[in-house]
Protein backbone atom coordinates (compact mmCIF):
# COMPACT_ATOMS: atom_id res chain seq x y z
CA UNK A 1 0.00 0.00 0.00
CA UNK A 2 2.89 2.58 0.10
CA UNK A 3 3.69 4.91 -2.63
CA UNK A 4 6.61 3.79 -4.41
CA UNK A 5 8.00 7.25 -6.16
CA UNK A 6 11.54 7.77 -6.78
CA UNK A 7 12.88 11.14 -4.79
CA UNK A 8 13.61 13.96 -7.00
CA UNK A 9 15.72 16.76 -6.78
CA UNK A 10 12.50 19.55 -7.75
CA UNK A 11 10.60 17.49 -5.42
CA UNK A 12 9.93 18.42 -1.48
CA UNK A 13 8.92 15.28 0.70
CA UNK A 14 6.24 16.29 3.25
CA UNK A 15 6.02 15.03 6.78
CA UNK A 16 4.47 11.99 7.72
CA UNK A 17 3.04 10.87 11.37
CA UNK A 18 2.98 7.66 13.26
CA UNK A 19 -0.52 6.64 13.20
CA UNK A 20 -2.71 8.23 10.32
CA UNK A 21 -4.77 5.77 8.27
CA UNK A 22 -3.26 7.57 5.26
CA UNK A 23 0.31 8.52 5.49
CA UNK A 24 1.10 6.53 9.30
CA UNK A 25 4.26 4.66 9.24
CA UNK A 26 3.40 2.57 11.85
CA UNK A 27 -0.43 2.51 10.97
CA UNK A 28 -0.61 -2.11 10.02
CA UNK A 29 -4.18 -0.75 8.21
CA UNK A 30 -3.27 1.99 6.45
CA UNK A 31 -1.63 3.16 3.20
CA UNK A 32 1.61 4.34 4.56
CA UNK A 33 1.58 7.23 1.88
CA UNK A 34 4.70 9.47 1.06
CA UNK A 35 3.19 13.51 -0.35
CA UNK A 36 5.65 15.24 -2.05
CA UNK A 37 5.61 18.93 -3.22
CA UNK A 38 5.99 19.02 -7.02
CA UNK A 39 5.14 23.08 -7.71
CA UNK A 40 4.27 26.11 -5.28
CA UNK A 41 0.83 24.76 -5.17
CA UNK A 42 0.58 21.21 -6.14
CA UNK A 43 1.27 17.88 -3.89
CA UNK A 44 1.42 13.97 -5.46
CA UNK A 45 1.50 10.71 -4.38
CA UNK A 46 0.91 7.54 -5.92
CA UNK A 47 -0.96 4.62 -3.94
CA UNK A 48 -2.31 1.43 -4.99
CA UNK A 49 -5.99 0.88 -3.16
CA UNK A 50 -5.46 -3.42 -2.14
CA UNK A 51 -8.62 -5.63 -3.01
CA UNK A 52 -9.86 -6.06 0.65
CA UNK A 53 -10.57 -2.05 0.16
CA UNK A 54 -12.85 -2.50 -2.75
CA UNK A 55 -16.86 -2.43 -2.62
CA UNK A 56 -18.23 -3.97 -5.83
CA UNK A 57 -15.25 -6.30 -7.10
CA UNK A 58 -12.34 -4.64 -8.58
CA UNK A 59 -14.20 -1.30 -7.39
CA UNK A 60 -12.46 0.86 -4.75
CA UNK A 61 -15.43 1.43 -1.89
CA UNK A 62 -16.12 5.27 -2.37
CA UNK A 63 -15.47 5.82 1.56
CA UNK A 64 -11.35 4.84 0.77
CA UNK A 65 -11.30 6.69 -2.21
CA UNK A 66 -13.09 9.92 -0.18
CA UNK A 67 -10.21 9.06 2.09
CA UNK A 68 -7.36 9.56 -0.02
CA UNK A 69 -8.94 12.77 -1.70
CA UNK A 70 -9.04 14.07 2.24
CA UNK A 71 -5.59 13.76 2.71
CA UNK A 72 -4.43 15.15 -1.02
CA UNK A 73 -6.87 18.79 0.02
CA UNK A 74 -5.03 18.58 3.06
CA UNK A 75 -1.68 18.11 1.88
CA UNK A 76 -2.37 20.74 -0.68
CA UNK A 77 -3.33 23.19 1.96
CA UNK A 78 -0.27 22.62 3.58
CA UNK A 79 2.23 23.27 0.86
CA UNK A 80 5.13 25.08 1.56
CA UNK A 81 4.09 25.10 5.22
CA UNK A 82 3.95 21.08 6.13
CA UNK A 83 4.07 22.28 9.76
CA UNK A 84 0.98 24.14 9.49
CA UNK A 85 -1.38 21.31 10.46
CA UNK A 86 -5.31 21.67 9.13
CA UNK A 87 -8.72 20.16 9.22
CA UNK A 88 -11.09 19.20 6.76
CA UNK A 89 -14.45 21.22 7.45
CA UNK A 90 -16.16 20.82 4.15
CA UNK A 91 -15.76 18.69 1.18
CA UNK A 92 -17.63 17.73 -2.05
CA UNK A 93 -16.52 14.53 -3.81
CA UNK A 94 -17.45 13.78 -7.28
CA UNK A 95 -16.97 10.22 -8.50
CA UNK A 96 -16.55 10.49 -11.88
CA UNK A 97 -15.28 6.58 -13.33
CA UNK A 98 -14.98 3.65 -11.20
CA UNK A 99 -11.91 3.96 -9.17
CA UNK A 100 -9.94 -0.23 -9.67
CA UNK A 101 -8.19 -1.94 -6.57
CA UNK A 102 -4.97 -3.65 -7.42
CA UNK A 103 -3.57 -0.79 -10.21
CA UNK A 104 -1.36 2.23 -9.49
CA UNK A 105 -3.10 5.62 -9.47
CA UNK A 106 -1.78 9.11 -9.34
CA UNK A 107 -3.20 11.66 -6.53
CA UNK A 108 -2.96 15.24 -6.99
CA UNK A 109 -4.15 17.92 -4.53
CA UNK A 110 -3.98 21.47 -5.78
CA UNK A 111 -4.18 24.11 -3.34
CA UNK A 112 -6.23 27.22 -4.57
CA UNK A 113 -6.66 29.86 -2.27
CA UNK A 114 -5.05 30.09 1.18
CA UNK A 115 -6.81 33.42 3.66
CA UNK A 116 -5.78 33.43 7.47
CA UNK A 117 -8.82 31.57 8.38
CA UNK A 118 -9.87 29.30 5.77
CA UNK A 119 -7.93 27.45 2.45
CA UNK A 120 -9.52 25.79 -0.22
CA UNK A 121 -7.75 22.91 -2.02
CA UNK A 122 -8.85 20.94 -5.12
CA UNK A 123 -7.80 16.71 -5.25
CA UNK A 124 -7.70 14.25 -7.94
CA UNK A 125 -7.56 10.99 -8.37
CA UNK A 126 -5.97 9.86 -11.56
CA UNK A 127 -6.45 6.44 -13.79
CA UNK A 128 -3.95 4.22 -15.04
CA UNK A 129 -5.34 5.47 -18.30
CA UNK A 130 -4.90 8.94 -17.35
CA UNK A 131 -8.70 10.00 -17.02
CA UNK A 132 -10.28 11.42 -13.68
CA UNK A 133 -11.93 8.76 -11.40
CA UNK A 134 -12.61 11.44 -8.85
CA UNK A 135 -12.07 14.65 -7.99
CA UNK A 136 -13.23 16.84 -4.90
CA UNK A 137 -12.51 20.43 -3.39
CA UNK A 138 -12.60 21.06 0.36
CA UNK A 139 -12.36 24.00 2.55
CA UNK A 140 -10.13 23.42 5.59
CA UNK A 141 -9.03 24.97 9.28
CA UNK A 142 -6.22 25.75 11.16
CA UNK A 143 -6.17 22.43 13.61
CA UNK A 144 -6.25 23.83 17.13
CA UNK A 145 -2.72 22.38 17.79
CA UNK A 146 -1.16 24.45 14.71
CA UNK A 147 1.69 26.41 15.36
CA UNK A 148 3.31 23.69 17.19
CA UNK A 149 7.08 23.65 17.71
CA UNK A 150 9.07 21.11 15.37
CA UNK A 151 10.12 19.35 18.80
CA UNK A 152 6.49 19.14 20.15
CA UNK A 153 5.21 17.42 15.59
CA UNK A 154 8.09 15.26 16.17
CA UNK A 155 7.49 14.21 19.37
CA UNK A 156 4.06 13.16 17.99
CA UNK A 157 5.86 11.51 15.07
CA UNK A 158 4.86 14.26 12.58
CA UNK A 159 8.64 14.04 10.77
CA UNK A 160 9.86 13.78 7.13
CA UNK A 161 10.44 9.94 6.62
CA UNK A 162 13.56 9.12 3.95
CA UNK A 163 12.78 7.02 1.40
């Protein structure tokens, strides 16, 4: 379940925690995700959704694939500031195609407008084929422990993993 991307020098590797369904390390259920920051305003990953997350057969069940767009608008929120930790307070998810289990996909978050109080961020989820199986914006808040000290994120295990 872990993204398998090569590092890249124009690439930024974000932080990853401990326990997050999503990007935990030490999460034995999750996807153990790696973002990086490809542009000023745009995060990636790639992540392979396993078969025992899938609703109909070969389908990825629409709450994993709601999951993963979470974490991309969140990510994308956070870009250039991966210390600034945010919540999800609103999000609309379009499913456009089926989204397969088993096959590599491509997750982009775009962030597109940061104010002091609220950011909006856009998320994709991209086909093997190259076509949009679903895409969702989200408005998100400052998490009431932002502004934490690096000591005090990586005492929590919020810390840039090496590949």
């Amino acid at each position: 379940m872990e993204s398998r991307s090569a590092p890249s020098p124009d690439r930024i590797k974000q932080p990853n925690s401990r326990t997050c369904f999503v990007c935990g390390m030490e999460n034995d259920h999750g996807f153990h995700l790696a973002f990086y920051e490809t542009s000023a305003d745009t995060v990636e990953t790639v992540a392979t959704i396993p078969e025992h997350f899938q609703g109909y057969p070969g389908v990825a069940h629409g709450g994993i694939v709601t999951a993963l767009l979470d974490e991309i608008t969140v990510r994308a929120a956070t870009v250039g500031e991966p210390n600034h930790l945010m919540l999800t307070a609103r999000m609309e998810v379009r499913f456009r195609k089926a989204v397969p289990v088993d096959k590599p996909l491509r997750i982009v978050g775009t962030l597109i407008e940061r104010k002091p109080r609220a950011t909006r961020a856009r998320g994709e989820i991209i086909l093997p084929d190259g076509s949009v199986g679903a895409d969702g914006e989200a408005m998100l808040m400052d998490h009431p422990a932002s502004g934490m000290t690096p000591d005090a994120l990586a005492a929590l295990g919020w810390e840039v993993v090496p590949d």
